[in-house]
N, C-alpha and C. Protein backbone atom coordinates (compact mmCIF):
# COMPACT_ATOMS: atom_id res chain seq x y z
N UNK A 1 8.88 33.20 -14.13
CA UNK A 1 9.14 32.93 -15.53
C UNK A 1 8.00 32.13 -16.14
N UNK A 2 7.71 32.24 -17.32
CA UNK A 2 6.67 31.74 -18.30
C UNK A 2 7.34 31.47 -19.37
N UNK A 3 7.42 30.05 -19.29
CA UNK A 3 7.95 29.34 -20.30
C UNK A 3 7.21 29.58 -21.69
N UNK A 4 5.94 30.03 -21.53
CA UNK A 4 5.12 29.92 -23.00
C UNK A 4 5.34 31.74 -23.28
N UNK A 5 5.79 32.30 -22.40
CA UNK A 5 6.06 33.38 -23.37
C UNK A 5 7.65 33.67 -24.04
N UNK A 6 7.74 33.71 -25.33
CA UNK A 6 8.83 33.80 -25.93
C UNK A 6 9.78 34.63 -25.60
N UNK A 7 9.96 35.73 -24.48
CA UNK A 7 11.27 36.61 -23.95
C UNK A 7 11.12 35.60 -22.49
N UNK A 8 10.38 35.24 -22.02
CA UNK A 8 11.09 34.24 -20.66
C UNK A 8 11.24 33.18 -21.07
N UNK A 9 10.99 32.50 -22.63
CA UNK A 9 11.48 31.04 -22.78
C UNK A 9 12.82 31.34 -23.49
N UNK A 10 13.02 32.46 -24.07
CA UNK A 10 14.58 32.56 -24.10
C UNK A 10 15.62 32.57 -23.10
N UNK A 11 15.16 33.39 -22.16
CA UNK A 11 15.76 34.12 -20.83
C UNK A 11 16.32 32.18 -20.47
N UNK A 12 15.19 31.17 -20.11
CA UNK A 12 15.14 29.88 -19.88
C UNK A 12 16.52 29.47 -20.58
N UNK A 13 15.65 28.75 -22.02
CA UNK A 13 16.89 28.53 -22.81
C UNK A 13 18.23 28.76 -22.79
N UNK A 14 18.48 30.93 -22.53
CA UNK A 14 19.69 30.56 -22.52
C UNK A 14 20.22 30.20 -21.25
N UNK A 15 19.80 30.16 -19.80
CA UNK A 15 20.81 30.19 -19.01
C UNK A 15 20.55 28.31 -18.95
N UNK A 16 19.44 27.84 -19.31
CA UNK A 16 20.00 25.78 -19.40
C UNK A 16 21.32 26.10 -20.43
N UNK A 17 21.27 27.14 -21.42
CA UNK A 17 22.08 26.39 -22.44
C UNK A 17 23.45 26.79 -22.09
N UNK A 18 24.00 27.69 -21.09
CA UNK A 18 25.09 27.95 -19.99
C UNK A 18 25.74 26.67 -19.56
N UNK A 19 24.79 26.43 -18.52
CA UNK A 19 24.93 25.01 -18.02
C UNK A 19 25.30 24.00 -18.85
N UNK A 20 24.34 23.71 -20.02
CA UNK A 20 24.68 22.32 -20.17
C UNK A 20 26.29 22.68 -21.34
N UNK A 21 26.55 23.40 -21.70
CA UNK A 21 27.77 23.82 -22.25
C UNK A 21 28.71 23.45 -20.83
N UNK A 22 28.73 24.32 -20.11
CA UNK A 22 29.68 23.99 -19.33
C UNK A 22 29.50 22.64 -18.87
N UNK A 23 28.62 22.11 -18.34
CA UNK A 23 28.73 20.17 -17.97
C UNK A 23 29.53 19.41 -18.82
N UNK A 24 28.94 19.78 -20.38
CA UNK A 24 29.73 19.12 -21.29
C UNK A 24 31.30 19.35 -21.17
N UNK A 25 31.70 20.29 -21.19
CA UNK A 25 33.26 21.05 -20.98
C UNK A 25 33.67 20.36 -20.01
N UNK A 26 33.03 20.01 -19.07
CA UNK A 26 33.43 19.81 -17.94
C UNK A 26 33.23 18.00 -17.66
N UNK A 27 32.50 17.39 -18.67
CA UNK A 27 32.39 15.66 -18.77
C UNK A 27 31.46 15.30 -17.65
N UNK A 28 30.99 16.28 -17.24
CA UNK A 28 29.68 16.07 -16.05
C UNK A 28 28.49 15.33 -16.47
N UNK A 29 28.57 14.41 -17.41
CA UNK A 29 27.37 13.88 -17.98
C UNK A 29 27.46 12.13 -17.05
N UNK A 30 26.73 11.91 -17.07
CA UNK A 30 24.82 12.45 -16.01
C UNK A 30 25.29 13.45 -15.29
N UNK A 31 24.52 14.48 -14.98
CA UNK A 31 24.46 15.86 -13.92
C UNK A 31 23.08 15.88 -13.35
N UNK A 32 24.20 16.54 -12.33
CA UNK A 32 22.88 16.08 -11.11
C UNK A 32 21.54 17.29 -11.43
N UNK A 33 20.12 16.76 -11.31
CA UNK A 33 19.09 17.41 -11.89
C UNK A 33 19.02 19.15 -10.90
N UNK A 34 19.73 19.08 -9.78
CA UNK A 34 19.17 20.00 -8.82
C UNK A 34 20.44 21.00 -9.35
N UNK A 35 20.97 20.78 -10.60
CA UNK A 35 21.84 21.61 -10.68
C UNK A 35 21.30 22.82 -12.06
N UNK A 36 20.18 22.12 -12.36
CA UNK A 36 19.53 22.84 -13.59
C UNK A 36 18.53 24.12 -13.13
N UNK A 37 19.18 24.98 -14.08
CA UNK A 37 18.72 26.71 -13.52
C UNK A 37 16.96 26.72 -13.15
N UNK A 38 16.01 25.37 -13.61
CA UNK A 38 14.49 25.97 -13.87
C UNK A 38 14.25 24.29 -13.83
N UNK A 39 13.08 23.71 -13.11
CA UNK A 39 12.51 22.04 -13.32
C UNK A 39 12.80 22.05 -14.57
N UNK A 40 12.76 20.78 -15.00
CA UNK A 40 12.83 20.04 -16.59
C UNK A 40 11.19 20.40 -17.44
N UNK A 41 10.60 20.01 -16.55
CA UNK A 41 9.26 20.46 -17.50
C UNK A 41 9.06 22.07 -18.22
N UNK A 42 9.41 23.26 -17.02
CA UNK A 42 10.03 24.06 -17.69
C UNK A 42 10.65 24.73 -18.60
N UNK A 43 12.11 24.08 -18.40
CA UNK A 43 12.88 23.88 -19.74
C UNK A 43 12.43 23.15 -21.01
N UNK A 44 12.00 21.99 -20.95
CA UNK A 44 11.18 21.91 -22.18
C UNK A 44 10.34 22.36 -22.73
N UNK A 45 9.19 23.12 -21.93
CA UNK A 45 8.31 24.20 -22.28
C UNK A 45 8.99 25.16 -23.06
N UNK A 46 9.88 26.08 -22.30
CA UNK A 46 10.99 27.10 -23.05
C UNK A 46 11.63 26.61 -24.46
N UNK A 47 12.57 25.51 -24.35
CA UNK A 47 12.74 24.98 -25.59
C UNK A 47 11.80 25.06 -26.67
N UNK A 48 10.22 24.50 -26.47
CA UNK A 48 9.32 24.20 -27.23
C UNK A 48 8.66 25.53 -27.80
N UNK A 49 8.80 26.59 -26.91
CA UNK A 49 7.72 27.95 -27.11
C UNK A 49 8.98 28.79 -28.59
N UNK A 50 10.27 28.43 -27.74
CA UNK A 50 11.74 28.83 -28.87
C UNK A 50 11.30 28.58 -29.77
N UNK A 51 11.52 27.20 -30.49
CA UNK A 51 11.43 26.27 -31.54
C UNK A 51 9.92 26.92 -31.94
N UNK A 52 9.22 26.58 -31.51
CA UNK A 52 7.64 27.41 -32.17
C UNK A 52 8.43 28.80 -32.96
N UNK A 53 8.49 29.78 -32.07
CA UNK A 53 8.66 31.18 -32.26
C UNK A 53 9.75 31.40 -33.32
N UNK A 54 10.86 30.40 -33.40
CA UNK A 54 12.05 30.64 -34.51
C UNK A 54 11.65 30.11 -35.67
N UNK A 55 10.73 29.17 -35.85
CA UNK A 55 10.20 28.53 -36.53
C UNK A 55 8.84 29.40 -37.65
N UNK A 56 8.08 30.19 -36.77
CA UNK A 56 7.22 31.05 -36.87
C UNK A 56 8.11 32.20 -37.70
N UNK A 57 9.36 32.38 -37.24
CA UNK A 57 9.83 33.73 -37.64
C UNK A 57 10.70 33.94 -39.17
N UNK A 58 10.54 32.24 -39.44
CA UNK A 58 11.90 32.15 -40.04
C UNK A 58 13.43 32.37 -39.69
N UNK A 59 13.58 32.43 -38.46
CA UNK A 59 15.11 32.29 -37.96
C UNK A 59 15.81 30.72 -37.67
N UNK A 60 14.55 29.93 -37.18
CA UNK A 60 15.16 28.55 -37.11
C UNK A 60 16.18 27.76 -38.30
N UNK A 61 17.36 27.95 -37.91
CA UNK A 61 18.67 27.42 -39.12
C UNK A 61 18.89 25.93 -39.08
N UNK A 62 19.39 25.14 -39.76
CA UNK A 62 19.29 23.60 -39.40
C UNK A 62 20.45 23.40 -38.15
N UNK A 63 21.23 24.70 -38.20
CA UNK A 63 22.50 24.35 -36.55
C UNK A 63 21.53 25.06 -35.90
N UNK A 64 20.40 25.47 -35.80
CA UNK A 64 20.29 25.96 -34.48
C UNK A 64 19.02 25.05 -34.05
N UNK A 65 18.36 24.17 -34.86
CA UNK A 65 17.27 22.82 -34.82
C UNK A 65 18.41 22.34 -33.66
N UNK A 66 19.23 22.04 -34.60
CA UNK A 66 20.20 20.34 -33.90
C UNK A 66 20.66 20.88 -32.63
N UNK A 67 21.13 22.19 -32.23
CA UNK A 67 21.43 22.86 -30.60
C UNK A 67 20.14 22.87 -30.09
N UNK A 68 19.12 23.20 -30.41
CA UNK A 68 17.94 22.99 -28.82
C UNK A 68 17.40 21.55 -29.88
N UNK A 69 17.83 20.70 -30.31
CA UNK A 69 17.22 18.95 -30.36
C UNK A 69 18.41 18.88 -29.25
N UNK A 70 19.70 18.77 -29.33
CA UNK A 70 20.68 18.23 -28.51
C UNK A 70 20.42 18.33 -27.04
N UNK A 71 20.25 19.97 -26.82
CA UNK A 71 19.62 20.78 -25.43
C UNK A 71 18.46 20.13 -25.26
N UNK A 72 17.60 19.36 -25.57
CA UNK A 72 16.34 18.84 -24.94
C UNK A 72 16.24 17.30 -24.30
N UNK A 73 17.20 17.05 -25.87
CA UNK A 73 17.25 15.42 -25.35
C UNK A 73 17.86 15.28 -24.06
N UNK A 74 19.26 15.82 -24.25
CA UNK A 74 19.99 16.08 -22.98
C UNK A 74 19.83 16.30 -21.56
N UNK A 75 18.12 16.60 -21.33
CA UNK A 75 17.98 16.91 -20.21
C UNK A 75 17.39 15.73 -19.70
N UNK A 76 17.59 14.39 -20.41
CA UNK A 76 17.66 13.11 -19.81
C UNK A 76 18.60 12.80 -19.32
N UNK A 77 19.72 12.81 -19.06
CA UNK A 77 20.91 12.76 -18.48
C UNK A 77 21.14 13.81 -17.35
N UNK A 78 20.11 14.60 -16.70
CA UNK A 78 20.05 15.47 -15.64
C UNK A 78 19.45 14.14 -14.27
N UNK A 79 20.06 13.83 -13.58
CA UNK A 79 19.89 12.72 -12.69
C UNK A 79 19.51 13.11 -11.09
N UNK A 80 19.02 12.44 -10.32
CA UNK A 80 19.09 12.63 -8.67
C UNK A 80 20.48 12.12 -8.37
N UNK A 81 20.66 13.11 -7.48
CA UNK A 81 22.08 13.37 -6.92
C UNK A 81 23.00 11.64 -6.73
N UNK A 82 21.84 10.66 -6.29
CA UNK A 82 22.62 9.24 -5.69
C UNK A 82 22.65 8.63 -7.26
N UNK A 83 21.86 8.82 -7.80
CA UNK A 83 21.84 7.72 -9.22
C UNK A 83 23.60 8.50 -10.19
N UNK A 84 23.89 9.69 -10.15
CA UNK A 84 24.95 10.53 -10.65
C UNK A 84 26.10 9.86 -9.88
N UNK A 85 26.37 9.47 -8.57
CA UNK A 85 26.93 9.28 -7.95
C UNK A 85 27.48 7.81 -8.46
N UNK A 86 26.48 7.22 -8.39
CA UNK A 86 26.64 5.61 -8.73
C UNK A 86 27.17 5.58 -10.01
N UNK A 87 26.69 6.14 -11.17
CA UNK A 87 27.40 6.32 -12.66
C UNK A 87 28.73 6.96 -12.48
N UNK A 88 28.72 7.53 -11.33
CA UNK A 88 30.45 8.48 -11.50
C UNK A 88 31.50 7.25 -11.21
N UNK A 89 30.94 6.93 -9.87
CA UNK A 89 31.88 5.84 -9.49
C UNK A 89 32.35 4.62 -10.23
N UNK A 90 30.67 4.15 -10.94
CA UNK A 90 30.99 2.53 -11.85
C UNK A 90 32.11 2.94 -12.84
N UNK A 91 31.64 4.38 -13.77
CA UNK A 91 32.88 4.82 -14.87
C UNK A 91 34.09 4.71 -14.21
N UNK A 92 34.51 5.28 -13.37
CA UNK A 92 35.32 5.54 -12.67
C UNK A 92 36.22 4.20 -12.05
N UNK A 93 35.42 3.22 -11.73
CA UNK A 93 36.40 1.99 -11.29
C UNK A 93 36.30 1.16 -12.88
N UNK A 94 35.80 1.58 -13.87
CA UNK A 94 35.85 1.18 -15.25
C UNK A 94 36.82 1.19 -16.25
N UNK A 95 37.33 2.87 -15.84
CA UNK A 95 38.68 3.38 -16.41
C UNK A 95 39.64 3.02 -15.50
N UNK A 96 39.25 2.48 -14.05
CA UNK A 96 40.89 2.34 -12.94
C UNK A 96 41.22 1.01 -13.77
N UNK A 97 40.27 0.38 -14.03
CA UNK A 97 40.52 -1.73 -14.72
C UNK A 97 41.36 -1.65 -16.24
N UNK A 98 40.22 -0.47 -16.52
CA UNK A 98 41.22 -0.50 -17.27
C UNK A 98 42.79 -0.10 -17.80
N UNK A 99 43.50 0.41 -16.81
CA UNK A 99 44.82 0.87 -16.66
C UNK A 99 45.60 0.01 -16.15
N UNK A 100 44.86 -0.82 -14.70
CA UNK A 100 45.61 -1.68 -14.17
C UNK A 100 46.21 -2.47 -14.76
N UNK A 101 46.92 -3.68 -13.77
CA UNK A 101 47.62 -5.14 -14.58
C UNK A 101 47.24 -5.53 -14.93
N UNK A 102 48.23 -6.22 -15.97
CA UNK A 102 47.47 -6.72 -17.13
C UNK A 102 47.07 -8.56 -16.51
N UNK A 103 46.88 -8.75 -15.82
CA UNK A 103 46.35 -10.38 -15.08
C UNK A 103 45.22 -9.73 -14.66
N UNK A 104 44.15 -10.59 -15.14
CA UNK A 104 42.56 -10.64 -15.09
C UNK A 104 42.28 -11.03 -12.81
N UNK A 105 43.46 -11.99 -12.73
CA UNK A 105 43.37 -12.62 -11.28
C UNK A 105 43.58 -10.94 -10.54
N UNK A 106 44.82 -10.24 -11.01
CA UNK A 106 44.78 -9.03 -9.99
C UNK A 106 43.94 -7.91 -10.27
N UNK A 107 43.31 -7.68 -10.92
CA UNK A 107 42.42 -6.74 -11.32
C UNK A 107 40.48 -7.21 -10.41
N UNK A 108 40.68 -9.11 -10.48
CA UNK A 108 39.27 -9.09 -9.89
C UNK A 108 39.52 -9.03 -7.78
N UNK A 109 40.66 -8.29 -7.29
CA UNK A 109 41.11 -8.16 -6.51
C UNK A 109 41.17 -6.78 -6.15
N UNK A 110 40.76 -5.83 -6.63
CA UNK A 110 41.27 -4.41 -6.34
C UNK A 110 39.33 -4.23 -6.03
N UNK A 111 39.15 -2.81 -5.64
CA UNK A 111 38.09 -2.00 -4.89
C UNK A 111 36.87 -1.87 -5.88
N UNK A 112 38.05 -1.61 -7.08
CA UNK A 112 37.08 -0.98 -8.40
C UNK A 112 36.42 -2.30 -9.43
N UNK A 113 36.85 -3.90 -9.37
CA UNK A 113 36.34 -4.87 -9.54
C UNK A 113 35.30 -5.00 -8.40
N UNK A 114 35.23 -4.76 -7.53
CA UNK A 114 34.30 -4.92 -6.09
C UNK A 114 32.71 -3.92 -6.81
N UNK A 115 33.56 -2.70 -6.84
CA UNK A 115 32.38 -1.90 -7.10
C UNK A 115 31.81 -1.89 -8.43
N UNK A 116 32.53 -2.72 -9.44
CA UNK A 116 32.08 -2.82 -10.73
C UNK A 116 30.89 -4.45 -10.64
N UNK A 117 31.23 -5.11 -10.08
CA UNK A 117 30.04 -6.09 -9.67
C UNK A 117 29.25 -5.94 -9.22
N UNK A 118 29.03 -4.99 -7.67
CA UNK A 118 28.20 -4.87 -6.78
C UNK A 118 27.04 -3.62 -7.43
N UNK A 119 27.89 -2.98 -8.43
CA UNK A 119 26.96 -1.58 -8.84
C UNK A 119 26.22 -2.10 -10.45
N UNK A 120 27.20 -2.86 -11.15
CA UNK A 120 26.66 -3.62 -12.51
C UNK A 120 25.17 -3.29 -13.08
N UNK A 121 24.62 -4.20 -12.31
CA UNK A 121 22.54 -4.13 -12.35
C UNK A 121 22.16 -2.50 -12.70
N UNK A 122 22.85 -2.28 -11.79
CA UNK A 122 22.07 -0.94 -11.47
C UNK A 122 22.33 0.35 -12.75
N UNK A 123 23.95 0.02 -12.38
CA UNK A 123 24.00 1.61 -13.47
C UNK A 123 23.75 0.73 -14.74
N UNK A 124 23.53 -0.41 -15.36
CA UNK A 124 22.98 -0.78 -16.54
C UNK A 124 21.50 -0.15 -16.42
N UNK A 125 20.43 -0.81 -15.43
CA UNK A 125 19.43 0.00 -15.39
C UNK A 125 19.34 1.34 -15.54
N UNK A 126 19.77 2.46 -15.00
CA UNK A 126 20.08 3.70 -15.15
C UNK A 126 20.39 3.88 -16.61
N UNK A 127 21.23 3.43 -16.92
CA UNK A 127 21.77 3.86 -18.68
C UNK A 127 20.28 3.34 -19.70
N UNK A 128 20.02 2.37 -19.18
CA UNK A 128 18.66 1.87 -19.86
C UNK A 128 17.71 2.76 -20.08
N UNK A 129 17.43 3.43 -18.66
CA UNK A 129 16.14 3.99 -18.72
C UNK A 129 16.76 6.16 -18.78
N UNK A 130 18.06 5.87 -18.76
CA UNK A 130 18.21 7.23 -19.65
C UNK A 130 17.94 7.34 -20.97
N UNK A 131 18.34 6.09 -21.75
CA UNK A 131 18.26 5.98 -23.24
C UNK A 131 17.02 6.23 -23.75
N UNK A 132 16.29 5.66 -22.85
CA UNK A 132 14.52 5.20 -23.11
C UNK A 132 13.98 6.75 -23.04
N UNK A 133 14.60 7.52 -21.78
CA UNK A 133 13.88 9.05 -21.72
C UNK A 133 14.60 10.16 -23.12
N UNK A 134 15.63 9.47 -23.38
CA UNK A 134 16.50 10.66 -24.44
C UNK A 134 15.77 10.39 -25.47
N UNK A 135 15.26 9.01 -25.70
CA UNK A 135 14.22 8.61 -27.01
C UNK A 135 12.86 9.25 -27.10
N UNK A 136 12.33 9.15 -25.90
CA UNK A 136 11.09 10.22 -25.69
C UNK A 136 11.52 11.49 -25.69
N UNK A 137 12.55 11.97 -25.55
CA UNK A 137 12.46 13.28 -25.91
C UNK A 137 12.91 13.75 -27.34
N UNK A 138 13.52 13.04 -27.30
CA UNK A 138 13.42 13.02 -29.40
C UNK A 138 12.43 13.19 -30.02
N UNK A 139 11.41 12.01 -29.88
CA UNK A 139 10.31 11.86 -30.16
C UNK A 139 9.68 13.49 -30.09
N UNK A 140 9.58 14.14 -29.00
CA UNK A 140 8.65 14.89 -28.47
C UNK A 140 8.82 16.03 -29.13
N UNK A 141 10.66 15.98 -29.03
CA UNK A 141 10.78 17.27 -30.26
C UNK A 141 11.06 17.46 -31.22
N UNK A 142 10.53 16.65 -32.22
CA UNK A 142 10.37 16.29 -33.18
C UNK A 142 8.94 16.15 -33.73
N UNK A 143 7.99 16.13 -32.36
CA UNK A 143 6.91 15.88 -32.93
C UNK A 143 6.45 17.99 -33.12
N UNK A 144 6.94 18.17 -32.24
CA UNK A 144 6.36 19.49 -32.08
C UNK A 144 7.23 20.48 -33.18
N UNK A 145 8.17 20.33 -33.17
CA UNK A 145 8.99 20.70 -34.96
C UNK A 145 8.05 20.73 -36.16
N UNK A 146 7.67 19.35 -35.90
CA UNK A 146 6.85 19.27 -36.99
C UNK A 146 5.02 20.08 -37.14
N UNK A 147 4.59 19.93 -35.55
CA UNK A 147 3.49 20.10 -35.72
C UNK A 147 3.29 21.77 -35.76
């Protein structure tokens, strides 16, 4: 596949845009990166050659900008398998706290207070430096929209 030619950066496009439909459907956000049909650099290539070519053609509509802006940024939230893992779990003992009893004493007593301390640092870091990559990719496609 050749991302810079416009029938394999579609071919690209659509089967990421498969996927990340279904992740979303499915609340898989962060997803694990080894689950994406083509590398990320790839896919953004494809995205970018699209956006050129719809743009070029006059087909680019303002809903179909905001579906491959959404589809690009998004592929910041494509993660290595252990960092996905760690975000599944912190959410995950996030929503158990929050269901439990209502005493602060029995809640810092259960598995999911354990793993919400011990993991804290980290998946904050992670969310940090997803934000930071979804911003660069904003940036990026946006710059190339324009240029």
């Amino acid at each position: 596949m050749d991302p810079s030619d416009p029938l394999d950066a579609q071919q690209v496009v659509i089967e990421y845009a498969r996927l990340l439909e279904r992740d979303f459907e499915q609340q898989r956000h962060p997803a694990r990166i080894d689950t994406l049909p083509y590398a990320k650099p790839v896919i953004k290539s494809a995205i970018r050659t699209s956006v050129k070519n719809l743009a070029a053609s006059g087909q680019l509509t303002d809903e179909l900008r905001d579906y491959l802006e959404t589809a690009y940024i998004s592929l910041a939230e494509y993660l290595e398998g252990e960092l996905v893992e760690l975000m599944t779990l912190y959410r995950e003992s996030a929503d158990q706290l929050a269901v439990e009893g209502p005493l602060a004493s029995e809640k810092t007593k259960t598995p999911a207070w354990q793993t919400l301390t011990q993991s804290g640092s980290l998946a904050g870091e992670v969310a940090r430096t997803t934000t930071t990559e979804a911003e660069t990719l904003r940036t990026e496609f946006q710059s190339f929209l324009m240029g």
